[in-house]
PDB file of N, CA and C in Angstrom:
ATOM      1  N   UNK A   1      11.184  33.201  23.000  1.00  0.00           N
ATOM      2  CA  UNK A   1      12.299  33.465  23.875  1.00  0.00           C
ATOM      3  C   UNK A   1      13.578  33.082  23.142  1.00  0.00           C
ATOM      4  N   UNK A   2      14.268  33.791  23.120  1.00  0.00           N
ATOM      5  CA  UNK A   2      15.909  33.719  22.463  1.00  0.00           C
ATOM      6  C   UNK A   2      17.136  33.241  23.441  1.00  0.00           C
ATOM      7  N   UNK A   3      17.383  31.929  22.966  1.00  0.00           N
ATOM      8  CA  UNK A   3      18.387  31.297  23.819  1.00  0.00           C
ATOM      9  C   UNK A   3      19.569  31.084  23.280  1.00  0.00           C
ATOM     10  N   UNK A   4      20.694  30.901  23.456  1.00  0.00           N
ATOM     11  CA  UNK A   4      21.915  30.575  23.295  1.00  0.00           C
ATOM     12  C   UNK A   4      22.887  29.138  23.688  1.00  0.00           C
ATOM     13  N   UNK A   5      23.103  28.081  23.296  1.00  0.00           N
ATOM     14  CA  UNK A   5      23.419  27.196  23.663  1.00  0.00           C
ATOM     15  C   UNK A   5      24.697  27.485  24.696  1.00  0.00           C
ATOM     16  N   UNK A   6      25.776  26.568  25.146  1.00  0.00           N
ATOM     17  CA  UNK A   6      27.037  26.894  25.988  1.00  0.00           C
ATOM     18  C   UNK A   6      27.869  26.190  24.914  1.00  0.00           C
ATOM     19  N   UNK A   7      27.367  25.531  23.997  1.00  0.00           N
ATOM     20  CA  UNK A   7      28.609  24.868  23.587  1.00  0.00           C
ATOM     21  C   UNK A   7      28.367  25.737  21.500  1.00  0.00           C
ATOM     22  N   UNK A   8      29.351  25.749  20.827  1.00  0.00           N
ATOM     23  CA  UNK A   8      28.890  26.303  19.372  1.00  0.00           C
ATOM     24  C   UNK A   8      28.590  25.140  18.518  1.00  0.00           C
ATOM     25  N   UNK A   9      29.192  24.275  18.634  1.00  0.00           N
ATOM     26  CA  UNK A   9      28.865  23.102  17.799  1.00  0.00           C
ATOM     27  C   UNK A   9      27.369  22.013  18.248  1.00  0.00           C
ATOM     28  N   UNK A  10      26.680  22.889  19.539  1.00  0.00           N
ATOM     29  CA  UNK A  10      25.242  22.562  19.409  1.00  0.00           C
ATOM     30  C   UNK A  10      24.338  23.130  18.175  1.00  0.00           C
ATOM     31  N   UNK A  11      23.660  22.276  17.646  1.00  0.00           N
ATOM     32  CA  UNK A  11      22.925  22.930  16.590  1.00  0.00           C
ATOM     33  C   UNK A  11      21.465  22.784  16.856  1.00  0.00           C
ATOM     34  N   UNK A  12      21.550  21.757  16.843  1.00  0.00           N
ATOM     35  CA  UNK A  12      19.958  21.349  17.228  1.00  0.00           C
ATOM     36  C   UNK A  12      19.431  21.063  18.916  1.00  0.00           C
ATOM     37  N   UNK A  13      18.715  20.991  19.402  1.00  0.00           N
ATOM     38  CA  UNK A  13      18.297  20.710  20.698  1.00  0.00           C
ATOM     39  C   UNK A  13      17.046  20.219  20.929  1.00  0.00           C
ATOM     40  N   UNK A  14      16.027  19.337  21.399  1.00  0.00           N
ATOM     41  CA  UNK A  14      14.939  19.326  21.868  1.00  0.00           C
ATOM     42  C   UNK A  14      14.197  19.924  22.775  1.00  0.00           C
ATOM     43  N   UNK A  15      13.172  20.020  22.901  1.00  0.00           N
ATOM     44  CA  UNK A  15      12.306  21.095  23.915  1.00  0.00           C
ATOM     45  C   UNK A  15      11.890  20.053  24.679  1.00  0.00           C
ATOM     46  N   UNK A  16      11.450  20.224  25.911  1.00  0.00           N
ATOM     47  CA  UNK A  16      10.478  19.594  26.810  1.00  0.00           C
ATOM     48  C   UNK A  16       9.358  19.360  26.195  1.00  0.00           C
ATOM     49  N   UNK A  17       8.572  20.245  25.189  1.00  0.00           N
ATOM     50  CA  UNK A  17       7.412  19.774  24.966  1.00  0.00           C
ATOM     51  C   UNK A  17       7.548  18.709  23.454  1.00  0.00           C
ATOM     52  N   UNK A  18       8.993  18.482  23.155  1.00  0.00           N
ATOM     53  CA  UNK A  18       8.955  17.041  22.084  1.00  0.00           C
ATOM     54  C   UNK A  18       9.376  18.241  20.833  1.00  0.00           C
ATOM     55  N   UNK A  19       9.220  19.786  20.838  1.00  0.00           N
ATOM     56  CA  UNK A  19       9.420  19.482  19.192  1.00  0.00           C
ATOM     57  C   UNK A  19      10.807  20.391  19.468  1.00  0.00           C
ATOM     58  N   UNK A  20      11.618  20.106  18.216  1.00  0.00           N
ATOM     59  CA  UNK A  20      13.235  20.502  18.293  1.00  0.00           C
ATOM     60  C   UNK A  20      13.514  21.899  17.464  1.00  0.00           C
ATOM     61  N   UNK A  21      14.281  22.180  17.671  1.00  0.00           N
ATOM     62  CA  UNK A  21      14.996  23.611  17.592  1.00  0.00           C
ATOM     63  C   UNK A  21      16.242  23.458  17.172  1.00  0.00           C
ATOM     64  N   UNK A  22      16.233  24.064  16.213  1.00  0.00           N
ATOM     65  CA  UNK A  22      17.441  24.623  15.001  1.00  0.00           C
ATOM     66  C   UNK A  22      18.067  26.073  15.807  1.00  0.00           C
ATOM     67  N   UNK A  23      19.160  26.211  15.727  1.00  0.00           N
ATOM     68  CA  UNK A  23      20.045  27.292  15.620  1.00  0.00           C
ATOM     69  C   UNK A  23      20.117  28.090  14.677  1.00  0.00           C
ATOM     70  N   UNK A  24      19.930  29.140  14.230  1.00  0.00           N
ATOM     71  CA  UNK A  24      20.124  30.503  13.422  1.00  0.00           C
ATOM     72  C   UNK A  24      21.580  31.403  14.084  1.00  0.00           C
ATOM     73  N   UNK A  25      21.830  31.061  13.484  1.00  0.00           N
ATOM     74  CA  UNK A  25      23.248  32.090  13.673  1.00  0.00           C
ATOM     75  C   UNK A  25      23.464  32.076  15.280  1.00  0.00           C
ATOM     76  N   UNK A  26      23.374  31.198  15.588  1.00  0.00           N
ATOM     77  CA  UNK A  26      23.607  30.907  16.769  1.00  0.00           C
ATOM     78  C   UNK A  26      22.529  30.587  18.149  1.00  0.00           C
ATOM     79  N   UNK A  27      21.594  30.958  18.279  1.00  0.00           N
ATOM     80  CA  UNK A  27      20.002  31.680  18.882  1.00  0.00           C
ATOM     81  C   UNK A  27      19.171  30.940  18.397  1.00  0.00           C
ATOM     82  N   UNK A  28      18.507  29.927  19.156  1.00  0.00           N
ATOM     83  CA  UNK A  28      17.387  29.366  19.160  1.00  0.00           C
ATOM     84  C   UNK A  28      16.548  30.236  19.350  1.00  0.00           C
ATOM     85  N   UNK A  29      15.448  29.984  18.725  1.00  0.00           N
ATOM     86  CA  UNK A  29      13.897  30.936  19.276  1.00  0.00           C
ATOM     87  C   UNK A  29      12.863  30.212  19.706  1.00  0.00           C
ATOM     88  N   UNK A  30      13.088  29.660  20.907  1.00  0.00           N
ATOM     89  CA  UNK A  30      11.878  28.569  21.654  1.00  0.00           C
ATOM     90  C   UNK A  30      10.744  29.391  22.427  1.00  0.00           C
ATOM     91  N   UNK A  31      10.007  28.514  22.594  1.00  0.00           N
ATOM     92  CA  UNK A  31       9.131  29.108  23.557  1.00  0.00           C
ATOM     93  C   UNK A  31       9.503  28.676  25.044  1.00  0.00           C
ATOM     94  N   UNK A  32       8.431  29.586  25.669  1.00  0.00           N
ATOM     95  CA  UNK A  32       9.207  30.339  27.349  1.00  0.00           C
ATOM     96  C   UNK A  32       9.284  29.107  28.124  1.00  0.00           C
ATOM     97  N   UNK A  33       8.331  27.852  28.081  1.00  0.00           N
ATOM     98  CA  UNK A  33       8.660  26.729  28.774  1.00  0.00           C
ATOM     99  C   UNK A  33       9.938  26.103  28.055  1.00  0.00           C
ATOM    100  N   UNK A  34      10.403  25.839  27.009  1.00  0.00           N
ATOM    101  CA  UNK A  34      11.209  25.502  26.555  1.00  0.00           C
ATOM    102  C   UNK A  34      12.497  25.887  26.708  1.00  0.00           C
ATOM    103  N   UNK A  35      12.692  27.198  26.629  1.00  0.00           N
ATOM    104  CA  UNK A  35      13.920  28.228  26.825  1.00  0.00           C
ATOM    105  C   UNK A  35      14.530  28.141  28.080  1.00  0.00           C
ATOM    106  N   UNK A  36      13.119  28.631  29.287  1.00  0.00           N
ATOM    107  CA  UNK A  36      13.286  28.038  30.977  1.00  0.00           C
ATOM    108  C   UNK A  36      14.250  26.918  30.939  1.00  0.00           C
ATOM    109  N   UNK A  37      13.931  25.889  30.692  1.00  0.00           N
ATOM    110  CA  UNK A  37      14.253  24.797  30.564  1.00  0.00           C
ATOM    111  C   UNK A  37      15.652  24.517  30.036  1.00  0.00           C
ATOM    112  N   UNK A  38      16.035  25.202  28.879  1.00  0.00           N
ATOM    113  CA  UNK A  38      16.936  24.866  27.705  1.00  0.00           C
ATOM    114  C   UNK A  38      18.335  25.990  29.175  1.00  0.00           C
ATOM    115  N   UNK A  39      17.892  27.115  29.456  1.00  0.00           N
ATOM    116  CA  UNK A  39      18.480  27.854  30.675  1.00  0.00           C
ATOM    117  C   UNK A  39      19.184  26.825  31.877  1.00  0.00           C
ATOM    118  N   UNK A  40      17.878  26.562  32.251  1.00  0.00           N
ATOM    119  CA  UNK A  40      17.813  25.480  33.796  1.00  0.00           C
ATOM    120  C   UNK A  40      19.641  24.403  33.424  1.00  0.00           C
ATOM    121  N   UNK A  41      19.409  24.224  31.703  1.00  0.00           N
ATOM    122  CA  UNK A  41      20.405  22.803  31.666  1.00  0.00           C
ATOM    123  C   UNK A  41      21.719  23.313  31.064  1.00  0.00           C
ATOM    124  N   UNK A  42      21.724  24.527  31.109  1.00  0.00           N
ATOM    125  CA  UNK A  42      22.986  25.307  30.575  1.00  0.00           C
ATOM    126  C   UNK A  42      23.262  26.679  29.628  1.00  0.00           C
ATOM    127  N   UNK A  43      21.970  26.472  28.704  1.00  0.00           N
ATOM    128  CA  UNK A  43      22.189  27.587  27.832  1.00  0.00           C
ATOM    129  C   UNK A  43      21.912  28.864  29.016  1.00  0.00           C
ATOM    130  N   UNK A  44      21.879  29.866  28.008  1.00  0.00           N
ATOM    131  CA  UNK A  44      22.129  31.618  28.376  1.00  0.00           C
ATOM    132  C   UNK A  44      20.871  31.860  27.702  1.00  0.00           C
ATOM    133  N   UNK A  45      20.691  33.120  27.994  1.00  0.00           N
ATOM    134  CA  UNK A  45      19.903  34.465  27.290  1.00  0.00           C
ATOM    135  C   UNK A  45      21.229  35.365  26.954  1.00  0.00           C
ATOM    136  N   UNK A  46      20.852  35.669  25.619  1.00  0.00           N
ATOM    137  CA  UNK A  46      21.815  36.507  24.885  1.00  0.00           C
ATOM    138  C   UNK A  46      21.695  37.975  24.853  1.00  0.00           C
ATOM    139  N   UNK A  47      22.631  38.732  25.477  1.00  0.00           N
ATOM    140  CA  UNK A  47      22.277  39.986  25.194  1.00  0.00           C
ATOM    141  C   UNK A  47      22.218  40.740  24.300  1.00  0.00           C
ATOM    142  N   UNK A  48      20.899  41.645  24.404  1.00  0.00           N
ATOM    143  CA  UNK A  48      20.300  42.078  22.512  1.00  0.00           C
ATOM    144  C   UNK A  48      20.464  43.402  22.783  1.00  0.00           C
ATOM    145  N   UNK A  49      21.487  44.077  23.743  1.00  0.00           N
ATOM    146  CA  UNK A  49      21.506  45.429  23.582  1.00  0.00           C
ATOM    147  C   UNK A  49      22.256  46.213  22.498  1.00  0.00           C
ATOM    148  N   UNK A  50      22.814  45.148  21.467  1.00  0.00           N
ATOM    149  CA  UNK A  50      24.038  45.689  20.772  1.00  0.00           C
ATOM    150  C   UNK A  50      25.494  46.153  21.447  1.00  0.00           C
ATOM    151  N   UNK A  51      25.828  46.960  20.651  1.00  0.00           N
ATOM    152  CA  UNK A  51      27.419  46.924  20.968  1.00  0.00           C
ATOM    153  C   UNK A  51      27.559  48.252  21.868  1.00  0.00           C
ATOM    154  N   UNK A  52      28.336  48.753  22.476  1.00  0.00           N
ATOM    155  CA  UNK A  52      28.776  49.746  23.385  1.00  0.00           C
ATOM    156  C   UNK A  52      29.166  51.243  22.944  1.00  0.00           C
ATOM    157  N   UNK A  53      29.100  52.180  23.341  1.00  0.00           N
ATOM    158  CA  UNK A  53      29.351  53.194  22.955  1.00  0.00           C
ATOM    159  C   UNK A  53      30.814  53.060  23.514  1.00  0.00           C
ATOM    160  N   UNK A  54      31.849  53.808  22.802  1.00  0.00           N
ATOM    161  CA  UNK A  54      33.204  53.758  23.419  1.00  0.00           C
ATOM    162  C   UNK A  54      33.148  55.153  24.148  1.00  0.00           C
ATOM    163  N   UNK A  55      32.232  55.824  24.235  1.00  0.00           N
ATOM    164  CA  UNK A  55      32.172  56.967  25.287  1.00  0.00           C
ATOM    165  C   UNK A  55      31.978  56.496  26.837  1.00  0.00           C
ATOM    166  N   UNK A  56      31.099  55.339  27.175  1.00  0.00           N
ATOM    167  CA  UNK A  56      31.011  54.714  28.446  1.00  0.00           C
ATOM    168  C   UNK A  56      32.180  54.215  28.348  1.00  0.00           C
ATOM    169  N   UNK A  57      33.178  53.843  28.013  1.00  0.00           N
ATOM    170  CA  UNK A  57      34.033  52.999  28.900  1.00  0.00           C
ATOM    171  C   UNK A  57      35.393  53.852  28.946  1.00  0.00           C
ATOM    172  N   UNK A  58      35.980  52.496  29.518  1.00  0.00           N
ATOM    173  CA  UNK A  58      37.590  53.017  29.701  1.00  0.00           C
ATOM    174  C   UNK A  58      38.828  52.453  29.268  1.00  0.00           C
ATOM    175  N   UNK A  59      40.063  53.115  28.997  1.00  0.00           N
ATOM    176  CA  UNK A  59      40.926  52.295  28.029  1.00  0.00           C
ATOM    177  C   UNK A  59      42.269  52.234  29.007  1.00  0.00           C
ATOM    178  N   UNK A  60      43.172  51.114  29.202  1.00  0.00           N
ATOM    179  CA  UNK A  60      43.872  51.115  30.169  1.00  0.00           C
ATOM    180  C   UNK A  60      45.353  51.407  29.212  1.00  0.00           C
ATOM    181  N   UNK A  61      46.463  51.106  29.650  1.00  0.00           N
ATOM    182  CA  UNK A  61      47.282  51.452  28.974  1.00  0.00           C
ATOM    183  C   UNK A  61      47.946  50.398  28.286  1.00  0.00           C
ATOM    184  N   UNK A  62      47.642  49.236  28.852  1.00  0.00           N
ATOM    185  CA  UNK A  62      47.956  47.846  27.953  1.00  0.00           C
ATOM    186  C   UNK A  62      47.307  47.642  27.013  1.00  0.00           C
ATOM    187  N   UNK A  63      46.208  48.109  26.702  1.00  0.00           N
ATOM    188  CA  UNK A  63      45.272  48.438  25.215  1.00  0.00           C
ATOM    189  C   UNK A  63      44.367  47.456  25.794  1.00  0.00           C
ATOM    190  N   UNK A  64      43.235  47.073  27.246  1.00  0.00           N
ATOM    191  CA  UNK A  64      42.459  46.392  27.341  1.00  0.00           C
ATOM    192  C   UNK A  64      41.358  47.536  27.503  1.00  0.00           C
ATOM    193  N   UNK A  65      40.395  47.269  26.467  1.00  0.00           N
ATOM    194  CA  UNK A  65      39.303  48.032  27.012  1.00  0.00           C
ATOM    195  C   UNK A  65      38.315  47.850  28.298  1.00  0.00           C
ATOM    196  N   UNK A  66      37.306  48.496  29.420  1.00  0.00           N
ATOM    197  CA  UNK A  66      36.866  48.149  30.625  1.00  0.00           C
ATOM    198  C   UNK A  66      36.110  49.279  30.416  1.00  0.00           C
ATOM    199  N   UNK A  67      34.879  48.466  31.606  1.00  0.00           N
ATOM    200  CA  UNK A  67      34.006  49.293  31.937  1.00  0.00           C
ATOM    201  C   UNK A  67      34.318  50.015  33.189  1.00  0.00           C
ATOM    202  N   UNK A  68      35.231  49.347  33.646  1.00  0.00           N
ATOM    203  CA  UNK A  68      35.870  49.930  35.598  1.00  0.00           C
ATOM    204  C   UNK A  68      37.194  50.473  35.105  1.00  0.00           C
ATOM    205  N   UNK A  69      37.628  51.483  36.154  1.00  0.00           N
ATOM    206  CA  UNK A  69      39.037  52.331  36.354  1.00  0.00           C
ATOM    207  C   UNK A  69      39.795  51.191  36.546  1.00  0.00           C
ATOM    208  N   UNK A  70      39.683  50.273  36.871  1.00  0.00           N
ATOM    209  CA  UNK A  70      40.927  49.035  37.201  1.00  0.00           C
ATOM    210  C   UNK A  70      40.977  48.033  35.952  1.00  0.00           C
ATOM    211  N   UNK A  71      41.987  47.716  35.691  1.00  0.00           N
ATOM    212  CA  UNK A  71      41.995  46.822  34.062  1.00  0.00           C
ATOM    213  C   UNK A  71      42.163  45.198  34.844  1.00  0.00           C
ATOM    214  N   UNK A  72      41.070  44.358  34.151  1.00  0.00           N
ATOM    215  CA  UNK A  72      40.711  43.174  34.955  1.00  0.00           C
ATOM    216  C   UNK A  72      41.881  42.380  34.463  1.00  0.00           C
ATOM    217  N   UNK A  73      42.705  43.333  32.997  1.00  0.00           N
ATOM    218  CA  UNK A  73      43.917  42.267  32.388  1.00  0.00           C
ATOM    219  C   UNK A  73      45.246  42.127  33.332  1.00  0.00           C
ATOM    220  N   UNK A  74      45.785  43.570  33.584  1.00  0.00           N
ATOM    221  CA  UNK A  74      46.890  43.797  33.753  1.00  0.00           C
ATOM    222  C   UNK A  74      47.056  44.495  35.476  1.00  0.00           C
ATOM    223  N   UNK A  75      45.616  44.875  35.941  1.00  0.00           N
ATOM    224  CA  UNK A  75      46.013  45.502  37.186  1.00  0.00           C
ATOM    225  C   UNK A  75      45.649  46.986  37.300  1.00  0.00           C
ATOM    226  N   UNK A  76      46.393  47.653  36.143  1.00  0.00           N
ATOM    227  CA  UNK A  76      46.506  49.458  35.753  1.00  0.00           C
ATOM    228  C   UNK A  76      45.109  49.953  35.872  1.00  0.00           C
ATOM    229  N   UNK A  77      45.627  51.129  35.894  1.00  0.00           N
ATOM    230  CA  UNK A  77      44.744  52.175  36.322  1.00  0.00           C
ATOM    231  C   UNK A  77      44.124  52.606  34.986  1.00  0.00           C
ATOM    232  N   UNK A  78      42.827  52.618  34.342  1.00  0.00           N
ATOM    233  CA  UNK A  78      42.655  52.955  33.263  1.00  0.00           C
ATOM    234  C   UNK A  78      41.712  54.256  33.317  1.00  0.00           C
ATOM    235  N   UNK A  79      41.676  55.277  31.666  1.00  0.00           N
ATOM    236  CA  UNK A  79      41.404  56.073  31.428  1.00  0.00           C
ATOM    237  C   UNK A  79      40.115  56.126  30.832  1.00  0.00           C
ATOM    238  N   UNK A  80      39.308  57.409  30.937  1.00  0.00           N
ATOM    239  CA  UNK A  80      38.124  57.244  29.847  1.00  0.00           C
ATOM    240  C   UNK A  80      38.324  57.240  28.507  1.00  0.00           C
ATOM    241  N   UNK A  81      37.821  56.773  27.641  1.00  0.00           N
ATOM    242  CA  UNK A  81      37.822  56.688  26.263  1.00  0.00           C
ATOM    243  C   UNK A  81      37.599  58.555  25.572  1.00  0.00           C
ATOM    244  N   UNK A  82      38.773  58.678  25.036  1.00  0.00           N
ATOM    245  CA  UNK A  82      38.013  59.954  24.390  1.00  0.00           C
ATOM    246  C   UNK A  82      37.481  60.059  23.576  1.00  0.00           C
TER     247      UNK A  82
END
């Protein structure tokens, strides 16, 4: 299971079951009782979908990109990406 700490300057962490976990580029790779756990006390699951097509989204006119017609920066009404 691939976890993510909350803080970046976590590196290392312990598991519930005693043995510890190193960070790789950020992403622990614990196992599922461990991860549960490492979750339960703050970390994330990282999303592994990669990056976005700029065809799904939308571009507002303040230059914030969004997935919604409303720009969460400025208010405006934003456009689809062409």
């Amino acid at each position: 299971m691939k976890v993510v700490a909350p803080a970046r300057a976590c590196v290392e962490v312990d598991g519930l079951s005693g043995r510890r976990y190193r960070a790789r580029d950020g992403i622990y790779e614990m196992s599922p009782r461990d991860g549960k756990a490492f979750v339960a006390a703050g970390g994330f699951v990282p999303s592994l979908s990669g990056a976005t097509s700029r065809a799904t989204g939308y571009r507002c006119s303040c230059g914030f990109g969004s997935f919604f017609t409303t720009c969460s920066r400025c208010g405006g009404t934003c456009t689809k990406e062409p």
